[in-house]
C-alpha atoms as a PDB file:
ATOM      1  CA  UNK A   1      77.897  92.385  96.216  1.00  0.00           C
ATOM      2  CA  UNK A   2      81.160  94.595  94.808  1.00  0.00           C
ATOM      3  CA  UNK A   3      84.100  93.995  96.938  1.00  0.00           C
ATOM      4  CA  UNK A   4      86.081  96.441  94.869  1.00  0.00           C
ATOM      5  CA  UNK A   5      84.823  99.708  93.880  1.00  0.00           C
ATOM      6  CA  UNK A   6      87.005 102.337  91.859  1.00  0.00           C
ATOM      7  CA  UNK A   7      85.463 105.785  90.979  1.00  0.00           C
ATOM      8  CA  UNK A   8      87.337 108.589  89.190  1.00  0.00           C
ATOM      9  CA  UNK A   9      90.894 106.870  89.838  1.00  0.00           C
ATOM     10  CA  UNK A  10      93.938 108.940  88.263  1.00  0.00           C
ATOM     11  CA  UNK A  11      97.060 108.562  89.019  1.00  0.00           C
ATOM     12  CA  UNK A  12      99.908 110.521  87.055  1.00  0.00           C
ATOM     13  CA  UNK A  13     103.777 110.040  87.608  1.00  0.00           C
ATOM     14  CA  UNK A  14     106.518 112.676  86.431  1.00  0.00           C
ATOM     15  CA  UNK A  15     109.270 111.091  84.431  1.00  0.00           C
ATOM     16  CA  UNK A  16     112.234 113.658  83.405  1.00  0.00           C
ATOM     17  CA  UNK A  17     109.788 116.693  84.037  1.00  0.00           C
ATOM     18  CA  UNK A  18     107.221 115.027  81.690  1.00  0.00           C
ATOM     19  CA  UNK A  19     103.653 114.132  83.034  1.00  0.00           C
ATOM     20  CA  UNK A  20     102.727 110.588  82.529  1.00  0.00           C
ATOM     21  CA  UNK A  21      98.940 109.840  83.061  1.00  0.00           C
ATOM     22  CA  UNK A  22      99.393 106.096  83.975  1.00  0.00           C
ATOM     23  CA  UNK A  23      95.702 105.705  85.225  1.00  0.00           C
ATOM     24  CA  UNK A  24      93.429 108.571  84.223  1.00  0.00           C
ATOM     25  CA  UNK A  25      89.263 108.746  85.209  1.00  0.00           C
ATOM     26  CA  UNK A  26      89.028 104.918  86.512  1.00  0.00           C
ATOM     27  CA  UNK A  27      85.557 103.202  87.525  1.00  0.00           C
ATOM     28  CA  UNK A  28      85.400  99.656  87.794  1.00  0.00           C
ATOM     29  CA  UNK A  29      83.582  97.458  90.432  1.00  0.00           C
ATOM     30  CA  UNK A  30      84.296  93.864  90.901  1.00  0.00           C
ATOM     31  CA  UNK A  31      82.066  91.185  92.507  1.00  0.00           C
ATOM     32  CA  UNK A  32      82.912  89.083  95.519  1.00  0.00           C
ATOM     33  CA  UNK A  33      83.856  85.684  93.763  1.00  0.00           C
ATOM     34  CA  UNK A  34      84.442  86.909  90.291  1.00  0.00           C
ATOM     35  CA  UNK A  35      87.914  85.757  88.388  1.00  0.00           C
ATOM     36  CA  UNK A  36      89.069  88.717  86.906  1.00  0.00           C
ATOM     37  CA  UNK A  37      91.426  89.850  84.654  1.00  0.00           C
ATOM     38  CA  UNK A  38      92.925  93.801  83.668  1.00  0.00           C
ATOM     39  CA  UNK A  39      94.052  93.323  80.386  1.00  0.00           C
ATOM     40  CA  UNK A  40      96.152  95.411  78.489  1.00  0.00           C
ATOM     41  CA  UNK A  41      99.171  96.686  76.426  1.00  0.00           C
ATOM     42  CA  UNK A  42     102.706  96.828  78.088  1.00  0.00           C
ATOM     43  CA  UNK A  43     102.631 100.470  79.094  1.00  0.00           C
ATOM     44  CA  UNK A  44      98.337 100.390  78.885  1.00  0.00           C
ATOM     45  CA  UNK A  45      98.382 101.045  83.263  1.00  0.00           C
ATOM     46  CA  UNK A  46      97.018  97.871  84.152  1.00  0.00           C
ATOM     47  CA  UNK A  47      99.779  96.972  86.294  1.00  0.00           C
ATOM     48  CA  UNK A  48      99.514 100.510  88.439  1.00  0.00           C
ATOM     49  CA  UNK A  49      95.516  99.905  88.500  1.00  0.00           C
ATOM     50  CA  UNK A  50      96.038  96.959  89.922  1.00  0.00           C
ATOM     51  CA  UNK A  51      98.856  98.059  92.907  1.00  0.00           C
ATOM     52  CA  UNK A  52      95.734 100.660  93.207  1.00  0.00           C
ATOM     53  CA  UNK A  53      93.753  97.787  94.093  1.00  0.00           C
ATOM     54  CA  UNK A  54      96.335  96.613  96.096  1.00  0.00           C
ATOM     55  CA  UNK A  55      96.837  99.936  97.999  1.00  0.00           C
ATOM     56  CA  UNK A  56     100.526  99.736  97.036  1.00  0.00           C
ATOM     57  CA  UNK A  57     100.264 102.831  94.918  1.00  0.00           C
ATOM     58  CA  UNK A  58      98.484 105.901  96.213  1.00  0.00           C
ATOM     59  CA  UNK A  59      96.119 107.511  93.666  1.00  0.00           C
ATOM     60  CA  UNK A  60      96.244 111.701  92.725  1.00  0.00           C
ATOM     61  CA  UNK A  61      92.060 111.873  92.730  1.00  0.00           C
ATOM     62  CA  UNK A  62      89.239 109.309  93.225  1.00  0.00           C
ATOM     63  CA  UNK A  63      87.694 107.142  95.266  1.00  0.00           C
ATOM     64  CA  UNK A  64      88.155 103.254  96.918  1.00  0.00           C
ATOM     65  CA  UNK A  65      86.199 101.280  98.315  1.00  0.00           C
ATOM     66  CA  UNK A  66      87.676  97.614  99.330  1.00  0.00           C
ATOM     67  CA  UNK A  67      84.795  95.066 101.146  1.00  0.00           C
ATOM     68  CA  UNK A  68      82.581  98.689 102.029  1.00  0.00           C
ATOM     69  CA  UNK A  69      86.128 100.640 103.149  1.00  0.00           C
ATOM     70  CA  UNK A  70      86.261 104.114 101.722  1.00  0.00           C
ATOM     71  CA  UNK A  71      89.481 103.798 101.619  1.00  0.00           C
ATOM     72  CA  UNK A  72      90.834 107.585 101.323  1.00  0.00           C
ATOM     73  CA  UNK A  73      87.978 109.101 102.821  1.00  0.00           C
ATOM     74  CA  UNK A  74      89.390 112.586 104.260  1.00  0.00           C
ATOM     75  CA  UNK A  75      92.597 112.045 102.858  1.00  0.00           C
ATOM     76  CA  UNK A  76      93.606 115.018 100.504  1.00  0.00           C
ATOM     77  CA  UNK A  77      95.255 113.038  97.442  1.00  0.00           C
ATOM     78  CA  UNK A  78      96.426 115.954  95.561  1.00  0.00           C
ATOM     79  CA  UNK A  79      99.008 116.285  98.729  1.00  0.00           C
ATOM     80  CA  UNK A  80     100.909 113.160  97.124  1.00  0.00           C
ATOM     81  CA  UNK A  81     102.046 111.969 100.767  1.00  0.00           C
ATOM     82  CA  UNK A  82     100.533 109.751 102.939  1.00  0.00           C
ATOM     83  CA  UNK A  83      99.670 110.740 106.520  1.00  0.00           C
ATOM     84  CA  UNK A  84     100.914 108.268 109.216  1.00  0.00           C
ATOM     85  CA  UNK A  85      97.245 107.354 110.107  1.00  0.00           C
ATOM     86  CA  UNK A  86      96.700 106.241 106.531  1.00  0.00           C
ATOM     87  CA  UNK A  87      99.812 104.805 106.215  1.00  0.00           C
ATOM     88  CA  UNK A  88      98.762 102.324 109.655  1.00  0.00           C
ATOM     89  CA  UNK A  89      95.067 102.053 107.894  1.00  0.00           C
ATOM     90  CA  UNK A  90      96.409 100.537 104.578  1.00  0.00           C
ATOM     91  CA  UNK A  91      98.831  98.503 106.318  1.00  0.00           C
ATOM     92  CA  UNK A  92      95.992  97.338 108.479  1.00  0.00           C
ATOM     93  CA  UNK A  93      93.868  96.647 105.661  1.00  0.00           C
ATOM     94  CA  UNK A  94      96.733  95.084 103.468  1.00  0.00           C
ATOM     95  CA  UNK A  95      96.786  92.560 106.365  1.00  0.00           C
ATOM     96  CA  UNK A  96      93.439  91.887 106.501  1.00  0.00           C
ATOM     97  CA  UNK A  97      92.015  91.962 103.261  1.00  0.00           C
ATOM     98  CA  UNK A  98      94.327  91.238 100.070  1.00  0.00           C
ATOM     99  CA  UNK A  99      96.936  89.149  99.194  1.00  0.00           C
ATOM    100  CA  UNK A 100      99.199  88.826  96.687  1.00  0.00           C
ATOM    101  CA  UNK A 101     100.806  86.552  94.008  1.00  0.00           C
ATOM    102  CA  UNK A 102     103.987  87.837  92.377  1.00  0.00           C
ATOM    103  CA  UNK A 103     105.317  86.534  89.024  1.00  0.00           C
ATOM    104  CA  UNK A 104     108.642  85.973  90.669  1.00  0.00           C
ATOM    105  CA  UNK A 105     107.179  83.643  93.344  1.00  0.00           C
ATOM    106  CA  UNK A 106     108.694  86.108  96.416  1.00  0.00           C
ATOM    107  CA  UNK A 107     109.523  82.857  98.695  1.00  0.00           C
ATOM    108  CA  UNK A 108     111.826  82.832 101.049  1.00  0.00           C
ATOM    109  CA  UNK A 109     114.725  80.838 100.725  1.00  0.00           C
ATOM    110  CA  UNK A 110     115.464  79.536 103.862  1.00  0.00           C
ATOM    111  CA  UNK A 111     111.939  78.012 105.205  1.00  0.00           C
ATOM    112  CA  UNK A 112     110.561  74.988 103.622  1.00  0.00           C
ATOM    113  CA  UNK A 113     107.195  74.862 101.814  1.00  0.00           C
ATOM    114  CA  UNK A 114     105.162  74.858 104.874  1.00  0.00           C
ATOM    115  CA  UNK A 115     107.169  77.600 107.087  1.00  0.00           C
ATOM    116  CA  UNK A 116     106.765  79.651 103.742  1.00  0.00           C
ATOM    117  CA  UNK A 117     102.857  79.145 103.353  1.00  0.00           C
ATOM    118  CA  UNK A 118     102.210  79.519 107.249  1.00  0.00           C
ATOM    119  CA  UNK A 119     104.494  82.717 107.212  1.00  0.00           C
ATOM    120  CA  UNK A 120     101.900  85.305 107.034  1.00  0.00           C
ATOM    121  CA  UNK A 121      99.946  83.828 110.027  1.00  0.00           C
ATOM    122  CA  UNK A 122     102.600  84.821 111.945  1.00  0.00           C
ATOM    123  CA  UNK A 123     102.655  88.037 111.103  1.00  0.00           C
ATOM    124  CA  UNK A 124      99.553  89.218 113.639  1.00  0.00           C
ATOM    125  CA  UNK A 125      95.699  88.068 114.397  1.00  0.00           C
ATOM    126  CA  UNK A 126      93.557  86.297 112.001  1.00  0.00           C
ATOM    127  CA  UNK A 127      90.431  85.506 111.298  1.00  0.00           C
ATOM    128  CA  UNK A 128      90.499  82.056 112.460  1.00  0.00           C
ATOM    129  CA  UNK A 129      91.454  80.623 115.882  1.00  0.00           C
ATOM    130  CA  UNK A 130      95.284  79.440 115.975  1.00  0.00           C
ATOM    131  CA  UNK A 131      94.279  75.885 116.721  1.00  0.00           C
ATOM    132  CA  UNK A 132      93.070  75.727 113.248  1.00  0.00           C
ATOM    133  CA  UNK A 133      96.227  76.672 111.493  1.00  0.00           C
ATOM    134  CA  UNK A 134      97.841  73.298 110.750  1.00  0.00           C
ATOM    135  CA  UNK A 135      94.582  71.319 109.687  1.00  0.00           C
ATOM    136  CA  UNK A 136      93.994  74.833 107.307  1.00  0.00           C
ATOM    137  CA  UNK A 137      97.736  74.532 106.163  1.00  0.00           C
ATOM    138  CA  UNK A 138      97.466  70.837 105.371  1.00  0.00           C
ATOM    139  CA  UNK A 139      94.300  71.315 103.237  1.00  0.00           C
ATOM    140  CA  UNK A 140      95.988  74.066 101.578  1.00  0.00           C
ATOM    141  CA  UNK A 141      98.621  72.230 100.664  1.00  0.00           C
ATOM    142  CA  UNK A 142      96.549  69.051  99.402  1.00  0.00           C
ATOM    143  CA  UNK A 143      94.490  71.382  97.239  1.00  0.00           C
ATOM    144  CA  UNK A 144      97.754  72.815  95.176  1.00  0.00           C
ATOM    145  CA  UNK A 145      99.371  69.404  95.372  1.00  0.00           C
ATOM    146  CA  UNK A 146     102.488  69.974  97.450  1.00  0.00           C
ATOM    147  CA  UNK A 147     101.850  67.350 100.543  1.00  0.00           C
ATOM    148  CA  UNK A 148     104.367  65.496  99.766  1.00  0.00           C
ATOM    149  CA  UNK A 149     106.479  68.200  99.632  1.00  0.00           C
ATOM    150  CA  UNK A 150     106.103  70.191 102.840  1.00  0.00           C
ATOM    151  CA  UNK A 151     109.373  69.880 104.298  1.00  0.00           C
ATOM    152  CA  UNK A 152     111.233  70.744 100.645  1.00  0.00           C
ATOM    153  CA  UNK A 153     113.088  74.463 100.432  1.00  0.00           C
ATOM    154  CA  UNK A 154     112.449  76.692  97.417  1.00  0.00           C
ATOM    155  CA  UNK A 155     115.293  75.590  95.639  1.00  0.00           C
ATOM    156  CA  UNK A 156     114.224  72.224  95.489  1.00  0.00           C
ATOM    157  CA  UNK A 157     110.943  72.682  93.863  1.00  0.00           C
ATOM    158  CA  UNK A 158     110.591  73.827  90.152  1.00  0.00           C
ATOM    159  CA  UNK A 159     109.178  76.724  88.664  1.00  0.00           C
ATOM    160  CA  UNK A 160     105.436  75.408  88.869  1.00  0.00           C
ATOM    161  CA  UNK A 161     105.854  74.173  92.254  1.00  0.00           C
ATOM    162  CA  UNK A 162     106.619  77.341  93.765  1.00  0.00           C
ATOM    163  CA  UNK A 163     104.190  79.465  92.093  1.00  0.00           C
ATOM    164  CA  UNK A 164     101.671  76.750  93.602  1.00  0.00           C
ATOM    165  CA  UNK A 165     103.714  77.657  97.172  1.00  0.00           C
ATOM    166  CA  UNK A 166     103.261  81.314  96.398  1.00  0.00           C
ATOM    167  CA  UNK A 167      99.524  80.970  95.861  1.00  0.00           C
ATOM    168  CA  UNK A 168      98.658  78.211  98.594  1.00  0.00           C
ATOM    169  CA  UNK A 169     100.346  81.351 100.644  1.00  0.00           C
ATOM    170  CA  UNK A 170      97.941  83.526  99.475  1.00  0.00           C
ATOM    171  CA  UNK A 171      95.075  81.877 100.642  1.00  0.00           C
ATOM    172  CA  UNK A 172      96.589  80.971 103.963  1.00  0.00           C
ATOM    173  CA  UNK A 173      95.080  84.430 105.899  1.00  0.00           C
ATOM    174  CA  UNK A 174      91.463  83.710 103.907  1.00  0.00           C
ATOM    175  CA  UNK A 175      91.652  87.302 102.662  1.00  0.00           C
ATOM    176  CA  UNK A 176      88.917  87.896 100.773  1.00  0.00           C
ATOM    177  CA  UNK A 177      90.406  89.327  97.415  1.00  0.00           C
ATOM    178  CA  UNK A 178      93.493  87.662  95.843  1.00  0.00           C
ATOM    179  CA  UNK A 179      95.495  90.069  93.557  1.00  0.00           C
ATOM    180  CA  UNK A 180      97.745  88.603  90.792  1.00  0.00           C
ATOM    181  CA  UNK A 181     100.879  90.490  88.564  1.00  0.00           C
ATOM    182  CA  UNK A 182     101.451  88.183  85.755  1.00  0.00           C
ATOM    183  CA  UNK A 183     101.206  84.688  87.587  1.00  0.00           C
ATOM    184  CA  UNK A 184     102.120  82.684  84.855  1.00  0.00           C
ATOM    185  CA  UNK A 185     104.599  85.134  83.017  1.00  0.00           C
ATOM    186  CA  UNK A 186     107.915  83.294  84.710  1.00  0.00           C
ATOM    187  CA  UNK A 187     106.498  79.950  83.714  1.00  0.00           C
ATOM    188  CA  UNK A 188     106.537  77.396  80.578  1.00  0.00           C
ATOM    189  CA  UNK A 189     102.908  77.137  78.478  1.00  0.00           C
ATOM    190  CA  UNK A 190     102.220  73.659  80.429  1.00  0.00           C
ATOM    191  CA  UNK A 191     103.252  74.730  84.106  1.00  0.00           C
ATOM    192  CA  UNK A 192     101.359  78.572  83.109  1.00  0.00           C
ATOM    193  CA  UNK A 193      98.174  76.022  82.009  1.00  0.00           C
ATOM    194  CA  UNK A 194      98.095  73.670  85.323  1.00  0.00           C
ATOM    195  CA  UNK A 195      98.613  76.793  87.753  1.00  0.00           C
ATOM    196  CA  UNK A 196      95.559  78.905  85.867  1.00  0.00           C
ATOM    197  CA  UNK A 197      93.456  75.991  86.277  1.00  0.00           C
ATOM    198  CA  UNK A 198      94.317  75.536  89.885  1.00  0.00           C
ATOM    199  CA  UNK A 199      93.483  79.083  90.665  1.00  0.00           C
ATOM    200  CA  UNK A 200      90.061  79.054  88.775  1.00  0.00           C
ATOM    201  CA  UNK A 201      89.443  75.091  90.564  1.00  0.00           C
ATOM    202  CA  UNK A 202      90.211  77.340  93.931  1.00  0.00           C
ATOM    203  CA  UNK A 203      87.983  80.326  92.983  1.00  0.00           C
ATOM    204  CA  UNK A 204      85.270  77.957  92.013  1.00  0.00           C
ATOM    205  CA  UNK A 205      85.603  75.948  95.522  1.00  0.00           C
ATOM    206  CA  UNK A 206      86.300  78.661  98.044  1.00  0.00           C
ATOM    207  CA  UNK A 207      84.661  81.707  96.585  1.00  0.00           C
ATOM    208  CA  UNK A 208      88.081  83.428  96.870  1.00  0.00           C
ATOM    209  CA  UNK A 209      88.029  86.765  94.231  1.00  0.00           C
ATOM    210  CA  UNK A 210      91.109  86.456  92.150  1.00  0.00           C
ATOM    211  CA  UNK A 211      92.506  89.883  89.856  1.00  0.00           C
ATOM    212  CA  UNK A 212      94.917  89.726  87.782  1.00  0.00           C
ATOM    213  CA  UNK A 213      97.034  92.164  85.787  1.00  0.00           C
ATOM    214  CA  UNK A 214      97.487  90.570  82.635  1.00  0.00           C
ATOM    215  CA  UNK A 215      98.474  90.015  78.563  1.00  0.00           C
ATOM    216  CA  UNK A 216      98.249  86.746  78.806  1.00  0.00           C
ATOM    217  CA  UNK A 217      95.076  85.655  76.451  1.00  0.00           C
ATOM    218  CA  UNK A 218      94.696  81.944  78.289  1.00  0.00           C
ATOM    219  CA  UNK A 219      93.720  84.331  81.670  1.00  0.00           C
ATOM    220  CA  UNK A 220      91.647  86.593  79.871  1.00  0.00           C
ATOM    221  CA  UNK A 221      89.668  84.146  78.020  1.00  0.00           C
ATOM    222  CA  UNK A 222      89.005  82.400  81.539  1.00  0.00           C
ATOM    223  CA  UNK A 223      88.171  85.052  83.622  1.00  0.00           C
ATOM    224  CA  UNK A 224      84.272  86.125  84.350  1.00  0.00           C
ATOM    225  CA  UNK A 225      85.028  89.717  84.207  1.00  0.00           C
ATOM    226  CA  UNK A 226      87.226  91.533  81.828  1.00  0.00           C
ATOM    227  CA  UNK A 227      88.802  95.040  82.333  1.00  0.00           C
ATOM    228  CA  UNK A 228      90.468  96.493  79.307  1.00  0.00           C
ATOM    229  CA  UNK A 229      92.680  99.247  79.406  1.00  0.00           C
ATOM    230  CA  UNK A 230      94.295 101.676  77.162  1.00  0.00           C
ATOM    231  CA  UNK A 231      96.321 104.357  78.023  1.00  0.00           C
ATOM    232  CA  UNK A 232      95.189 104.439  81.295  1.00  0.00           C
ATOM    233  CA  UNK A 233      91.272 104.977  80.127  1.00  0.00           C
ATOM    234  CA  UNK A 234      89.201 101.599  80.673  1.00  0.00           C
ATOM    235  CA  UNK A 235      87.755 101.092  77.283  1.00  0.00           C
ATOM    236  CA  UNK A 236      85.614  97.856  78.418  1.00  0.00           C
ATOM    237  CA  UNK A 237      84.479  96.017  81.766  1.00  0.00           C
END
């Protein structure tokens, strides 16, 4: 079953009065489960195909659907603005169904491991009753290794260790589709290695969708589903 479904997405920005077609006539579909990578060029639009995905960036034309949401149905995207009931139905569905994983981690400085992972349950309902939280925090942070390192603050952890916070955060709302900028691009070969293979061990176990934005050839050649993109035209995937 697609959880993702892309049809006809452009999107075109205006840099000093010149047109830039960053995404231009995008179809893709993605599967629930699948580990999948956009792959591309610096400057290829896999990055704004991705915040697409992530309904961070609106598109000019096309369609999305995200877990059977048509997304933009009724919206006019020519306009270029969103109207405030779109604006509260992409927050909503932000919320609900993505999550994200930044290349710069994104933690917050003054909570420790656990405050930072259990964060976004505080942020409104979920999809599991509140007296499961701690038990589904603790398992969380067994599966990316970090126990024993709950009560730690950002600072104290290295590079590898907070990406492993950042993604253990992630997964904390059980969103169904995990979206990922460059995960490993702020890391060393052997901490970039150990947090790939967590993700795909996680994929694997909890049928969590993973998509990444991505150069990196170690991602590529481990995803299930490649997307390659070229000057904003998918040329494969």
């Amino acid at each position: 079953m697609n959880l993702v479904e892309l049809k006809g997405i452009s999107k075109t920005y205006t840099m000093d009065k010149v047109q830039v077609r960053a995404v231009d006539d995008a179809s893709i579909s993605i599967e629930k489960g699948e580990f999948a990578a956009i792959s591309g060029p610096s400057g290829s639009g896999k990055s704004t195909l991705l915040n697409i995905i992530g309904l961070t960036d609106l598109p000019c034309a096309g369609s999305l659907i995200l877990n059977g949401i048509d997304v933009y149905s009724g919206t006019d995207l020519t306009a270029g603005k969103v109207p405030l009931a779109l604006d509260r139905k992409l927050t909503e569905l932000r919320r609900t169904q993505l999550a994200f994983i930044f290349q710069s981690f994104n933690l917050i400085p003054v909570l420790n491991v656990r405050e930072n992972v259990e964060f976004p349950l505080t942020l409104g309902k979920n999809s599991f009753p509140k007296s499961e939280e701690k038990d589904w925090i603790d398992f969380l942070l067994e599966k990316v290794g970090l126990s024993d390192r709950a009560k730690h603050k950002p600072s104290e952890l290295s590079g590898g260790q907070r990406q492993r916070v950042a993604i253990a955060r992630a997964l904390v709302t059980k969103a169904p589709l995990i979206l990922a900028d460059e995960p490993t691009a702020n890391l060393d070969s052997k901490n970039g290695e150990q947090i790939l293979a967590l993700m795909k061990k996680l994929n694997e176990e909890l049928g969590t969708t993973f998509v990444f934005s991505t150069h990196d050839k170690k991602i590529v050649e481990m995803a299930n589903h490649v997307i390659k993109i070229a000057d904003g035209k998918i040329i494969e995937g």
